[in-house]
Protein backbone atom coordinates (compact mmCIF):
# COMPACT_ATOMS: atom_id res chain seq x y z
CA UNK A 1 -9.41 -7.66 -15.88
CA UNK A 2 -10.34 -3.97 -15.56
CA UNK A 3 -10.02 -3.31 -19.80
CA UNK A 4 -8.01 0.32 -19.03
CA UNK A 5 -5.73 -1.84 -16.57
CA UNK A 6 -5.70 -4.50 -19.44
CA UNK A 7 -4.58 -1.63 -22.10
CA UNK A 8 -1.99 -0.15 -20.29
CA UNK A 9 0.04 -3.50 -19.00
CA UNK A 10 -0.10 -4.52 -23.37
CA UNK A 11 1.21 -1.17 -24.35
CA UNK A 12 3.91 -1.24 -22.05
CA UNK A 13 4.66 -4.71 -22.98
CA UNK A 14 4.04 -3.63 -26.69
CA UNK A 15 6.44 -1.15 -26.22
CA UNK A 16 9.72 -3.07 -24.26
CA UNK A 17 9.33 -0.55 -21.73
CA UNK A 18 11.31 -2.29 -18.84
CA UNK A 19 14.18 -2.40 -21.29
CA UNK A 20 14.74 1.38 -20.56
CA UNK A 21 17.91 2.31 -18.58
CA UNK A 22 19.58 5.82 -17.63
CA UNK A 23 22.85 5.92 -16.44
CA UNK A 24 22.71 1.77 -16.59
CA UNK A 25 19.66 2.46 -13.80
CA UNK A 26 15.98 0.39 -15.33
CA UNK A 27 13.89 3.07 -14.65
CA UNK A 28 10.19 1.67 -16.07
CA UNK A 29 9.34 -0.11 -12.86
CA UNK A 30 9.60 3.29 -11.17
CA UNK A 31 7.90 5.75 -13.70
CA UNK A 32 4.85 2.99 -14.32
CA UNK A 33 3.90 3.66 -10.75
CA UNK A 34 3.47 7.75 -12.02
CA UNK A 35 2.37 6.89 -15.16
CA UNK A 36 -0.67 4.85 -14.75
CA UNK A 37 -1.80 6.50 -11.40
CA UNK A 38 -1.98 10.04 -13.88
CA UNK A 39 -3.91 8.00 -16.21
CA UNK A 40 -6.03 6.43 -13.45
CA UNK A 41 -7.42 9.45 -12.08
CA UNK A 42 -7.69 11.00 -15.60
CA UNK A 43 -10.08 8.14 -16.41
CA UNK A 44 -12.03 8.42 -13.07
CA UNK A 45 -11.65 11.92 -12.09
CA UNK A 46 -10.90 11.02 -8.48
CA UNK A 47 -7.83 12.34 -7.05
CA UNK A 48 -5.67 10.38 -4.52
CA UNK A 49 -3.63 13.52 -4.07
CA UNK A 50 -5.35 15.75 -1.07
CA UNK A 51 -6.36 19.26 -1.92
CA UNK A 52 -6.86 20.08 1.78
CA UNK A 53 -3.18 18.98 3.04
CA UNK A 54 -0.89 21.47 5.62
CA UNK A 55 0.83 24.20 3.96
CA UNK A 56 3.56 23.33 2.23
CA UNK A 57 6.25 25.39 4.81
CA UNK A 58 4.66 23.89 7.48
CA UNK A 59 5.46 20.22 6.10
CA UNK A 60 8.52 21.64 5.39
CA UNK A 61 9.51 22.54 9.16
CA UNK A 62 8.63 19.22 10.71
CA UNK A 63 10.28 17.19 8.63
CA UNK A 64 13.27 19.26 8.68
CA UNK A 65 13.12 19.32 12.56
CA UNK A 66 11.78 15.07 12.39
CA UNK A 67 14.94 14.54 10.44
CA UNK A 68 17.49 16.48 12.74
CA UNK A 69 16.33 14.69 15.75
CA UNK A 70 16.44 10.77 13.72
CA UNK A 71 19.90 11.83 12.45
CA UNK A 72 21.80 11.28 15.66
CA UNK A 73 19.81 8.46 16.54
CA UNK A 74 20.37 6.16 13.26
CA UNK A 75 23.77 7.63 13.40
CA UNK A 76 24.32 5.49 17.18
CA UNK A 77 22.45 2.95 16.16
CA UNK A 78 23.80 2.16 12.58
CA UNK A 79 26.97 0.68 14.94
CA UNK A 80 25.45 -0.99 17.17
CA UNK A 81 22.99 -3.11 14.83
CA UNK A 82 24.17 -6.86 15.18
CA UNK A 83 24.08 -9.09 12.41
CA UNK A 84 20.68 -10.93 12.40
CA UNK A 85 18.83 -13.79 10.39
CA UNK A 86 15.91 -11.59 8.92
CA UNK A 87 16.15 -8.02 8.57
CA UNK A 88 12.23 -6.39 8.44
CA UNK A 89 12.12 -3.41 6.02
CA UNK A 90 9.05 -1.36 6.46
CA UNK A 91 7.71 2.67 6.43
CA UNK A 92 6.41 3.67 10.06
CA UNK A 93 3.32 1.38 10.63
CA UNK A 94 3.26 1.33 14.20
CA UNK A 95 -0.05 1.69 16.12
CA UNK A 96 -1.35 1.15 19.37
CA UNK A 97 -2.72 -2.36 19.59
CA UNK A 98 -4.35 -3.78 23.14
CA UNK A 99 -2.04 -0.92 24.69
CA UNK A 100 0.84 -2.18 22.64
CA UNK A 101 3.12 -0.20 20.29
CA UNK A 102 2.77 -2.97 17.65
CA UNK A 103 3.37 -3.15 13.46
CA UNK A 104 0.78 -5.07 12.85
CA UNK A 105 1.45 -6.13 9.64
CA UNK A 106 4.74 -7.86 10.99
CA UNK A 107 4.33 -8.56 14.58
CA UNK A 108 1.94 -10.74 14.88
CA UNK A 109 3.99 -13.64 12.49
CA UNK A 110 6.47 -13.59 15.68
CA UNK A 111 9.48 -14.83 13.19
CA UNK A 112 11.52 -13.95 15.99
CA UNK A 113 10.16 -17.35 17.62
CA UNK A 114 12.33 -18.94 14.38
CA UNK A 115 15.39 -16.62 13.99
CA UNK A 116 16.93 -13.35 15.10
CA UNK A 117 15.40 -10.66 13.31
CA UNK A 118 16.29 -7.00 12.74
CA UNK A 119 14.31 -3.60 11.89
CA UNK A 120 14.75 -1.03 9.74
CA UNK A 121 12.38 2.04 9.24
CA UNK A 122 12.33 3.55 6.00
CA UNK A 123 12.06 7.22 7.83
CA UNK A 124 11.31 9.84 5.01
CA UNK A 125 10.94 12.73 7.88
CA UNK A 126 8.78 10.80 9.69
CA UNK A 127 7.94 10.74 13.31
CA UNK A 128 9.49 8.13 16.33
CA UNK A 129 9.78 4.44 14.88
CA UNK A 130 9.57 2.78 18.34
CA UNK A 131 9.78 -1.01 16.70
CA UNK A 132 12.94 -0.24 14.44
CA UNK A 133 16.44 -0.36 15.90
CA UNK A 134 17.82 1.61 12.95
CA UNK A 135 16.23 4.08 10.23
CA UNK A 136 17.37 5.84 7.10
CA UNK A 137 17.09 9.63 8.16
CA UNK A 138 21.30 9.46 7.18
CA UNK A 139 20.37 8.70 3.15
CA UNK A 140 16.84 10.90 3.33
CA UNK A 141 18.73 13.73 4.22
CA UNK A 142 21.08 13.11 1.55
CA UNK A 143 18.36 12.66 -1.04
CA UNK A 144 16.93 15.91 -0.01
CA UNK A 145 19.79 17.91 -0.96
CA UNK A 146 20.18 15.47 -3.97
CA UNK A 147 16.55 16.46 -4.71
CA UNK A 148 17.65 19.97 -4.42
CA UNK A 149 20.37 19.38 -6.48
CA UNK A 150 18.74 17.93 -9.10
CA UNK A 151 15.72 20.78 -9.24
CA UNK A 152 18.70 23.54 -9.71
CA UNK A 153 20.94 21.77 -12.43
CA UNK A 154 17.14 20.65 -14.43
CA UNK A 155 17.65 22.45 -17.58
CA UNK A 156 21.28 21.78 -18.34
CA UNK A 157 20.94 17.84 -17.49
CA UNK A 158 17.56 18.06 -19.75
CA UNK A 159 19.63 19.98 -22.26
CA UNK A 160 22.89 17.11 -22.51
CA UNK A 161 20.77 13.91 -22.21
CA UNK A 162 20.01 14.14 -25.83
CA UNK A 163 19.75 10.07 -25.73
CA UNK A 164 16.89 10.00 -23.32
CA UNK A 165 15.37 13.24 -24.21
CA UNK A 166 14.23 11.21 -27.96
CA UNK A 167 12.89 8.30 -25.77
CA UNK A 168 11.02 9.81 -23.26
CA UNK A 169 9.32 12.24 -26.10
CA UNK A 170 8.72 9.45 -27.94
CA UNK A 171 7.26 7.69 -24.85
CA UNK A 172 5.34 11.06 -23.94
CA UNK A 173 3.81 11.06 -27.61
CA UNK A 174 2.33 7.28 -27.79
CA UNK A 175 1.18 7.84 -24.08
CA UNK A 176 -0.90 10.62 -24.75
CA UNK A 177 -2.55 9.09 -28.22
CA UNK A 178 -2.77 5.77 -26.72
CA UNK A 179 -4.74 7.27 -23.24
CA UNK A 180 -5.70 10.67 -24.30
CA UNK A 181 -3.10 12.18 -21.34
CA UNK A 182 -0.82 15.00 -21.54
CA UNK A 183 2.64 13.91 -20.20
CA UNK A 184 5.26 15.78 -21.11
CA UNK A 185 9.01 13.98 -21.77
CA UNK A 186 9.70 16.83 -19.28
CA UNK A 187 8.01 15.37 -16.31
CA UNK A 188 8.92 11.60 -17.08
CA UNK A 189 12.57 12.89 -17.41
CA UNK A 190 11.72 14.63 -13.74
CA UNK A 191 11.06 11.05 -12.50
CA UNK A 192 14.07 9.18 -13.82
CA UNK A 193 16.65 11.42 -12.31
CA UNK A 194 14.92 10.82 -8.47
CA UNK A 195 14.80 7.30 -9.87
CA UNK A 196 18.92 7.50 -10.60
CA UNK A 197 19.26 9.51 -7.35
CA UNK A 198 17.51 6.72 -5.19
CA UNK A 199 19.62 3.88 -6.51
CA UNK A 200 22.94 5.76 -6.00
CA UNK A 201 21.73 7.04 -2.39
CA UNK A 202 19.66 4.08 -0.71
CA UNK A 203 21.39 1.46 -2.58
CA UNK A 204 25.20 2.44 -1.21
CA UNK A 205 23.33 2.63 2.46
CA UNK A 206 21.33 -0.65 1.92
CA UNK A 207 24.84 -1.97 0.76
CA UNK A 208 26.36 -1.21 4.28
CA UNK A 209 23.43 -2.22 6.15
CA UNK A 210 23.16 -5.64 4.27
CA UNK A 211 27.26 -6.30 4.67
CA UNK A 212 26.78 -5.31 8.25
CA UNK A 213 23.42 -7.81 9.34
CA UNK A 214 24.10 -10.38 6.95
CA UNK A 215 20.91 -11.85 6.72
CA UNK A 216 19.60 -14.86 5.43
CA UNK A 217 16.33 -13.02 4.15
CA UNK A 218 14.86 -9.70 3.86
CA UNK A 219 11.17 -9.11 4.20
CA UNK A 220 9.26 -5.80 3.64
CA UNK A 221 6.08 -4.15 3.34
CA UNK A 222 4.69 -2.58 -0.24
CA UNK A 223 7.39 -3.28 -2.65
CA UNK A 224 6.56 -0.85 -5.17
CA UNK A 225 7.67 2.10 -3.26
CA UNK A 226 10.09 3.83 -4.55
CA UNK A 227 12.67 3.58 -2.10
CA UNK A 228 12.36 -0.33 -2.18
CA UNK A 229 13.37 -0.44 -6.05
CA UNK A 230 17.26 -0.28 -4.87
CA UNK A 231 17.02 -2.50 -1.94
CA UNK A 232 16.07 -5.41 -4.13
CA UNK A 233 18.69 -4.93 -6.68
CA UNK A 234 21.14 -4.54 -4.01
CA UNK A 235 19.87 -7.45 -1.99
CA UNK A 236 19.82 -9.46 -5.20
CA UNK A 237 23.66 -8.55 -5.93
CA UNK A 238 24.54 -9.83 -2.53
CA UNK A 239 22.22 -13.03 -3.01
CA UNK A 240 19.61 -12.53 -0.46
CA UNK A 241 16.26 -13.34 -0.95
CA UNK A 242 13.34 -10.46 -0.47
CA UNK A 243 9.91 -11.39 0.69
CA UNK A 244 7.73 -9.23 0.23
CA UNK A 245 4.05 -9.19 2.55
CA UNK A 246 0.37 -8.42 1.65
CA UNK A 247 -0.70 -5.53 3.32
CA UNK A 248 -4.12 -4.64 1.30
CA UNK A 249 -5.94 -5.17 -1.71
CA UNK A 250 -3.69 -6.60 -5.00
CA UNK A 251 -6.54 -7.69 -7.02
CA UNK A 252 -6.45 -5.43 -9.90
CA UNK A 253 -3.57 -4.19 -8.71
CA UNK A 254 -0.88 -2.44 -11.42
CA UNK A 255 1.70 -3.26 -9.01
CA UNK A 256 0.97 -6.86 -8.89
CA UNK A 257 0.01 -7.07 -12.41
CA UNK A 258 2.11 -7.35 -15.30
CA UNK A 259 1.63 -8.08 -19.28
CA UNK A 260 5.45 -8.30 -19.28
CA UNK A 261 6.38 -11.33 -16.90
CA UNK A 262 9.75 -11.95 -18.48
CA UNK A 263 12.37 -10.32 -15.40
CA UNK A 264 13.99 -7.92 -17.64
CA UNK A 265 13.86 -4.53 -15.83
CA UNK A 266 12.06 -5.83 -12.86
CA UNK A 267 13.13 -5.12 -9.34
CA UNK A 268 11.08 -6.76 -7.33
CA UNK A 269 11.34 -9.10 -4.50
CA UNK A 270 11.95 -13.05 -5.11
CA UNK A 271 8.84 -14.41 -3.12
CA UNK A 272 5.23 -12.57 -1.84
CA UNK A 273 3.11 -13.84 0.89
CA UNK A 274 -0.27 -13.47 0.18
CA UNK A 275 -3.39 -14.22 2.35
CA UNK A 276 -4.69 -16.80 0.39
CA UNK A 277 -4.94 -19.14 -2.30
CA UNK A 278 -7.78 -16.23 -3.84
CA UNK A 279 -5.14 -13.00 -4.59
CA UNK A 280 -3.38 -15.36 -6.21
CA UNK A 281 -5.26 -16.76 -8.55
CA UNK A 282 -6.40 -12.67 -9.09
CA UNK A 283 -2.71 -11.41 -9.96
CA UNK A 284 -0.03 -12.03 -12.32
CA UNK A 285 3.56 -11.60 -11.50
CA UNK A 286 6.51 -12.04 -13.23
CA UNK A 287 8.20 -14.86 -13.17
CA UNK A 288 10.89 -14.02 -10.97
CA UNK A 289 8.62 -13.46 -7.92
CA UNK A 290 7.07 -16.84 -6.54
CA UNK A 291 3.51 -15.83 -4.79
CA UNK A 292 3.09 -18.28 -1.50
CA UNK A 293 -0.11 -17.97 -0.03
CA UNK A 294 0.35 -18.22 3.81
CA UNK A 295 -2.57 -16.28 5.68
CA UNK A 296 -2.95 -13.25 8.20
CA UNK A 297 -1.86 -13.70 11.57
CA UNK A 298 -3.29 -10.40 12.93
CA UNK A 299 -6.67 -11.19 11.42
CA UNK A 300 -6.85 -14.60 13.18
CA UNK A 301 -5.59 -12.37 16.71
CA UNK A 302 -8.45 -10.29 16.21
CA UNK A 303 -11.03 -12.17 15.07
CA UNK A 304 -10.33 -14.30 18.86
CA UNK A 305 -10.10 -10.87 20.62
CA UNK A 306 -13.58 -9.05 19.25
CA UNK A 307 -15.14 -13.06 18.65
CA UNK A 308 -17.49 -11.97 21.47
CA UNK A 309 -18.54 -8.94 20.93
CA UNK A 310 -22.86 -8.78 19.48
CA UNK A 311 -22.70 -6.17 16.14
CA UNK A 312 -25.33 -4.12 16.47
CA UNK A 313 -28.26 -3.40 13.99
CA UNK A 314 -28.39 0.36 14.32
CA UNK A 315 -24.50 1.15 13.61
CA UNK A 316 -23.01 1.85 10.34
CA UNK A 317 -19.36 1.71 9.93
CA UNK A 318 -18.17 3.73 6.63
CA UNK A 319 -14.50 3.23 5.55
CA UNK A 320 -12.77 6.57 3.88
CA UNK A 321 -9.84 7.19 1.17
CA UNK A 322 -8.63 10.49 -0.07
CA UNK A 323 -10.54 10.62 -3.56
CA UNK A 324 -13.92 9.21 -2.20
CA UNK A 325 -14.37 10.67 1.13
CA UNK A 326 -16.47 13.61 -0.12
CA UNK A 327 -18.85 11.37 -1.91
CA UNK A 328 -19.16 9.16 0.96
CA UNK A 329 -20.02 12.24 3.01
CA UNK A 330 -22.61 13.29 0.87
CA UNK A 331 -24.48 9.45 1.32
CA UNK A 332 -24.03 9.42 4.93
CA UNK A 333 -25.64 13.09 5.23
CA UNK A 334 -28.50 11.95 2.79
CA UNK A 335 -28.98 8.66 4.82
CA UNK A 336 -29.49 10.19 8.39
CA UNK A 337 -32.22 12.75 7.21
CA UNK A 338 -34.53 10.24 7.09
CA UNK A 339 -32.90 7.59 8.94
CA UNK A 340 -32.32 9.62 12.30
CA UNK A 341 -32.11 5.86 14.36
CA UNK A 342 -28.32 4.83 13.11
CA UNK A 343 -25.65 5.58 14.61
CA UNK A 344 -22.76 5.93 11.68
CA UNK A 345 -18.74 5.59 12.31
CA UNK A 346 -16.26 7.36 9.45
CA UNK A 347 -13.42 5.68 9.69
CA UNK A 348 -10.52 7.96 7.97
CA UNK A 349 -7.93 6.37 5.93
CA UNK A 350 -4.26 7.11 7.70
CA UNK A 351 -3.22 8.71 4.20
CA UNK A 352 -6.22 11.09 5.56
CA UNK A 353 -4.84 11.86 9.04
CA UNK A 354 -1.99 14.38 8.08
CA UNK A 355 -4.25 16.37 6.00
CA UNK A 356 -6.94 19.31 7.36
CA UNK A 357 -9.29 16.75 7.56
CA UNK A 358 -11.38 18.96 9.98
CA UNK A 359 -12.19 20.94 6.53
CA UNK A 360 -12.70 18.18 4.40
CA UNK A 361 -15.46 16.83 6.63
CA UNK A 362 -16.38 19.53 8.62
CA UNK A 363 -20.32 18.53 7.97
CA UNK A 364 -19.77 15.00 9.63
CA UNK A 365 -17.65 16.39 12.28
CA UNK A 366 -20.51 18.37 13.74
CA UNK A 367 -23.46 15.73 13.02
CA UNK A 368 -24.66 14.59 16.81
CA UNK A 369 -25.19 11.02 14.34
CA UNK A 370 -21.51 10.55 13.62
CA UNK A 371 -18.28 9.71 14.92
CA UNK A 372 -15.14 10.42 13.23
CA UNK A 373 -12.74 7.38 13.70
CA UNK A 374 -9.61 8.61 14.14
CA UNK A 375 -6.10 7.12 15.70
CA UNK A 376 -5.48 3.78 16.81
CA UNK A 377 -9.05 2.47 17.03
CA UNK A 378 -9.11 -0.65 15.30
CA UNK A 379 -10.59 -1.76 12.01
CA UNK A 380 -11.83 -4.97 13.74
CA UNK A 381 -13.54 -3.55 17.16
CA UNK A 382 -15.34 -1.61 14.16
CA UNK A 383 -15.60 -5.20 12.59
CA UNK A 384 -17.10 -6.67 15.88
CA UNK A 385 -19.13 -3.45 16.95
CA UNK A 386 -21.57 -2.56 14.06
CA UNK A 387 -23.92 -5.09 11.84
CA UNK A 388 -23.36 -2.73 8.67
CA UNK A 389 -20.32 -1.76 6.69
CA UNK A 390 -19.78 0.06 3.45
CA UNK A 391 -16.34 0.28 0.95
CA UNK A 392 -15.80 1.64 -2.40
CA UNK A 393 -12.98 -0.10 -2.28
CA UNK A 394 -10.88 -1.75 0.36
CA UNK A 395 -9.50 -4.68 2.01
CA UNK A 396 -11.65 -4.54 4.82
CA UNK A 397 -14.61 -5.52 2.86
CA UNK A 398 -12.58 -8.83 2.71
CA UNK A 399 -11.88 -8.87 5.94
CA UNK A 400 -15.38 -8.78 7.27
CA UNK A 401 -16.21 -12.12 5.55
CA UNK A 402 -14.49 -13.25 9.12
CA UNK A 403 -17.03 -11.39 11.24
CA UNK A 404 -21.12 -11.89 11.44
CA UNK A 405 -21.88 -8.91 9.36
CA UNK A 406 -23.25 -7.14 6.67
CA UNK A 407 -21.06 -5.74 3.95
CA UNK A 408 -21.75 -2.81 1.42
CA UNK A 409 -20.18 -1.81 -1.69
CA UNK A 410 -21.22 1.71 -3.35
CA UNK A 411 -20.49 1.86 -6.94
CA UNK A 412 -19.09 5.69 -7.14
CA UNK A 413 -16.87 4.56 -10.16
CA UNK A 414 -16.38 1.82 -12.72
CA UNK A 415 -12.87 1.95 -12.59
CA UNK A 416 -13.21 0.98 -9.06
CA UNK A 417 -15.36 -1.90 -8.91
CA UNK A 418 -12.58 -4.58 -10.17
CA UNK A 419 -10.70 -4.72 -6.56
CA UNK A 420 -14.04 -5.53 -5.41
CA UNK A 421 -15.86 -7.29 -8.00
CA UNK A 422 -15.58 -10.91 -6.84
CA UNK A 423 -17.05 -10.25 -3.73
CA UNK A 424 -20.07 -8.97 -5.58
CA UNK A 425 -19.78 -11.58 -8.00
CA UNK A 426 -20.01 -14.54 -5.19
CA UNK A 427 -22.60 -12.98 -3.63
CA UNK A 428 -20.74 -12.11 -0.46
CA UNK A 429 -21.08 -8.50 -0.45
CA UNK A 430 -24.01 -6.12 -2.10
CA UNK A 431 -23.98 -3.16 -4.26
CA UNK A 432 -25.70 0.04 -4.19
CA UNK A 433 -25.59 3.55 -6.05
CA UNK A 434 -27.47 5.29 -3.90
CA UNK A 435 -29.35 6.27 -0.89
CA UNK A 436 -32.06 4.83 -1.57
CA UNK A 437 -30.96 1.50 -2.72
CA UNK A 438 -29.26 1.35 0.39
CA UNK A 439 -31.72 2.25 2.44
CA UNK A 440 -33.49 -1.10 0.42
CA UNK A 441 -30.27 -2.91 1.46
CA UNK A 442 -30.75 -2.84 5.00
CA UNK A 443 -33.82 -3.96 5.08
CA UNK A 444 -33.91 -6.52 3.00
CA UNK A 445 -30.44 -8.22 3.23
CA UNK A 446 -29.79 -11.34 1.33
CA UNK A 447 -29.33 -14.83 3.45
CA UNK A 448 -27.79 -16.90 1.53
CA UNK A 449 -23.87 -17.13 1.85
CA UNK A 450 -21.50 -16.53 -0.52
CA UNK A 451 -19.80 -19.17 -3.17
CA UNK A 452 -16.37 -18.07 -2.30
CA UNK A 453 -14.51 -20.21 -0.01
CA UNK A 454 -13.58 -18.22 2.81
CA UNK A 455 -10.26 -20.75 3.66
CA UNK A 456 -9.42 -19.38 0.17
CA UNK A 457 -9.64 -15.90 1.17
CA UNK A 458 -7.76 -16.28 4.10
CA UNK A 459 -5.48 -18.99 4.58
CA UNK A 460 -5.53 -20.84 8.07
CA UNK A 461 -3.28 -21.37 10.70
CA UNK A 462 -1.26 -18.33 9.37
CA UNK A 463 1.43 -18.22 11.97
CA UNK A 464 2.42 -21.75 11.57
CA UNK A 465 1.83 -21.56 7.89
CA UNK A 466 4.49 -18.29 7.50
CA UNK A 467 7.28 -19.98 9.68
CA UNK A 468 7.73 -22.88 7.46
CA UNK A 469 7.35 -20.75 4.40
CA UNK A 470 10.66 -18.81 5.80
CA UNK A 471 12.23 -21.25 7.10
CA UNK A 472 12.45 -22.26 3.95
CA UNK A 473 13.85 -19.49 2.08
CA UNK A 474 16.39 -19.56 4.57
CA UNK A 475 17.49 -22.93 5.18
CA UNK A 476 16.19 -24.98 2.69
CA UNK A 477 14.81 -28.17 3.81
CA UNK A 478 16.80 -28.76 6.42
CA UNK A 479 14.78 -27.25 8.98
């Protein structure tokens, strides 16, 4: 384990920090996201926070207008919901897939084959949610005024919570000797009242939702968001389980790794599907979540869709986040002055796509030896399409152990290299710093396959595999 990652899951355990409550709320599962992303990117001096996003009244507008125009429609359709077996949970994932509005990370299990299942669309002034029948644009535009509300009464809350105000400073203090970071009580404080405010708003609407479906099970996508926090403790009041699905790299992961297993101040879901037997053996979750490794349904699609296709030798797919997309810019633009022949694809992260990304890489955008992926093309044409493909870190690199190619690793950070160090380490993926050694890389590509197990990786027969894990959850053995 990554020995910053290993520091901060002791001190917090050290510390009894999931024993914290305000206003009866546990508020440590929330803040630990903050916390140890602000140390993160102290430690690494990347930045997962965009410095070319819109202008902050322009955000402003559409989601104001986005929100207006989802208000009437969850509004209708909060009534006419039926009651259902599953209800899906899930943030606006929807992309075009063989001409198909599709959430890939849900669709392709086709629990509906098994039960009747229901959608809901965490909206947070986002766009159309074509999959969903229902979304929560009624509680987001409550917790917008709340978040108003709590901005202008600040000082004189800060001022009478004389309890917390010790605690957090006292938190603050140890933080900043123990990691060398500056973090106010102030700002911590900041965090537990949108904590407090998100329990009291999406927890009474999750309430009414629940008593209104009644299902069996919930599932969702990435529990640790903020928003989810009250939808398990409400769903655990009213004694349904919450499964929770893999959607990207845990390995490493804060968020699915905890010195503190015990299931005091946790909420989290009861159960995670995971893709394999591999993530999770490389997590540790409390012991109130039981990990089930069942596979990945669209992966298995794909890989029949694209299993065709010939990668070529001369294309070089490079795969973008927020804090390393400049650097990988700079390596492309060093690569094709002397290596005019490739052809190289930079495929933007969707955490990209609402930012001025024209800006950003404005010198790749105009480069007659690049195209910028944008949209709904998919990772796994990319996967089928080009011999060569480079990560600092990402699932995909995983993901390409399915598909005859080459996969690259560049080593911008050490902080970085634990989500993909057992690739590396089994000799199933190579590492490079720099052009050069890259430019080595291609050329002289080692043969010899990996020692990791790639059933292990990804579990087979996922479909199958899922439907008897819910099944059951929800019936028991009496399916």
């Amino acid at each position: 384990m990554d020995d910053l990652l290993k520091k901060f899951l002791e001190f917090e355990k050290e510390e009894k920090l999931f024993e914290l409550k305000y206003k009866d709320i546990p508020y440590w599962q929330a803040l630990r996201e903050h916390v140890y992303m602000w140390i993160f990117e102290k430690e690494t001096s990347l930045h997962w926070t965009d410095m070319y996003s819109a202008q902050s009244w322009v955000v402003l507008r559409k989601r104001v207008t986005v929100l207006l125009k989802n208000l009437f429609h969850d509004i209708i359709n909060y009534h006419r919901i039926k009651p259902g077996d599953l209800l899906y949970m899930d943030r606006i994932n929807e992309r075009k897939v063989d001409d198909k509005i599709l959430n890939p990370y849900f669709d392709f299990w086709e629990f509906g084959e098994i039960c009747a299942v229901r959608r809901c669309t965490i909206n947070r002034y986002s766009g159309k949610y074509p999959c969903a029948e229902v979304g929560t644009s009624v509680p987001d535009a409550i917790s917008a005024l709340g978040h108003i509300w709590n901005k202008a009464t600040y000082k004189i809350r800060w001022k009478y919570a004389n309890g917390e105000i010790k605690k957090l400073d006292e938190i603050s203090e140890k933080i900043n000797k123990k990691f060398g970071i500056v973090i106010s009580g102030e700002r911590l404080f900041e965090n537990v009242l949108e904590n407090v405010k998100y329990h009291r708003v999406y927890g009474k609407y999750y309430n009414k939702l629940l008593n209104k479906v009644r299902p069996k099970a919930i599932m969702l996508l990435c529990a640790y968001d903020e928003l989810f926090y009250p939808l398990c403790a409400t769903a655990k009041k009213n004694h349904i389980p919450v499964i929770e699905l893999q959607h990207g790299l845990i390995t490493e992961h804060r968020s699915y790794c905890y010195g503190d297993t015990s299931s005091v101040g946790k909420e989290l879901p009861d159960y995670l599907f995971t893709y394999g037997e591999f993530w999770n053996k490389n997590i540790n979750m409390p012991d109130c979540v039981k990990v089930i490794a069942v596979g990945n349904p669209f992966l298995e699609n794909r890989k029949d869709r694209f299993n065709e296709k010939c990668p070529d030798d001369k294309k070089i797919v490079f795969y973008s986040e927020p804090a390393v997309g400049k650097a990988l810019q700079k390596i492309i633009l060093d690569f094709l002055e002397q290596n005019k022949e490739y052809m190289v694809y930079f495929k933007m992260h969707p955490m990209e796509m609402d930012t001025a990304w024209e800006k950003k890489y404005n010198l790749l955008l105009n480069h007659p030896n690049v195209e910028m992926v944008t949209g709904d093309r998919e990772i796994y044409e990319l996967l089928a399409m080009a011999r060569h493909h480079v990560v600092v870190q990402s699932t995909v690199i995983y993901e390409a152990l399915a598909f005859n190619v080459k996969r690259y690793i560049f080593h911008l950070n050490d902080r970085l290299m634990p989500f993909v160090q057992p690739l590396i380490d089994s000799g199933w993926a190579c590492i490079f710093e720099s052009v050069e050694e890259f430019e080595h890389l291609l050329k002289n590509y080692p043969d010899s396959a990996g020692t990791l197990e790639i059933s292990q990786l990804w579990r087979p027969n996922a479909k199958d595999e899922g439907h008897e894990a819910l099944r059951k959850i929800m019936y028991g053995d009496k399916s």
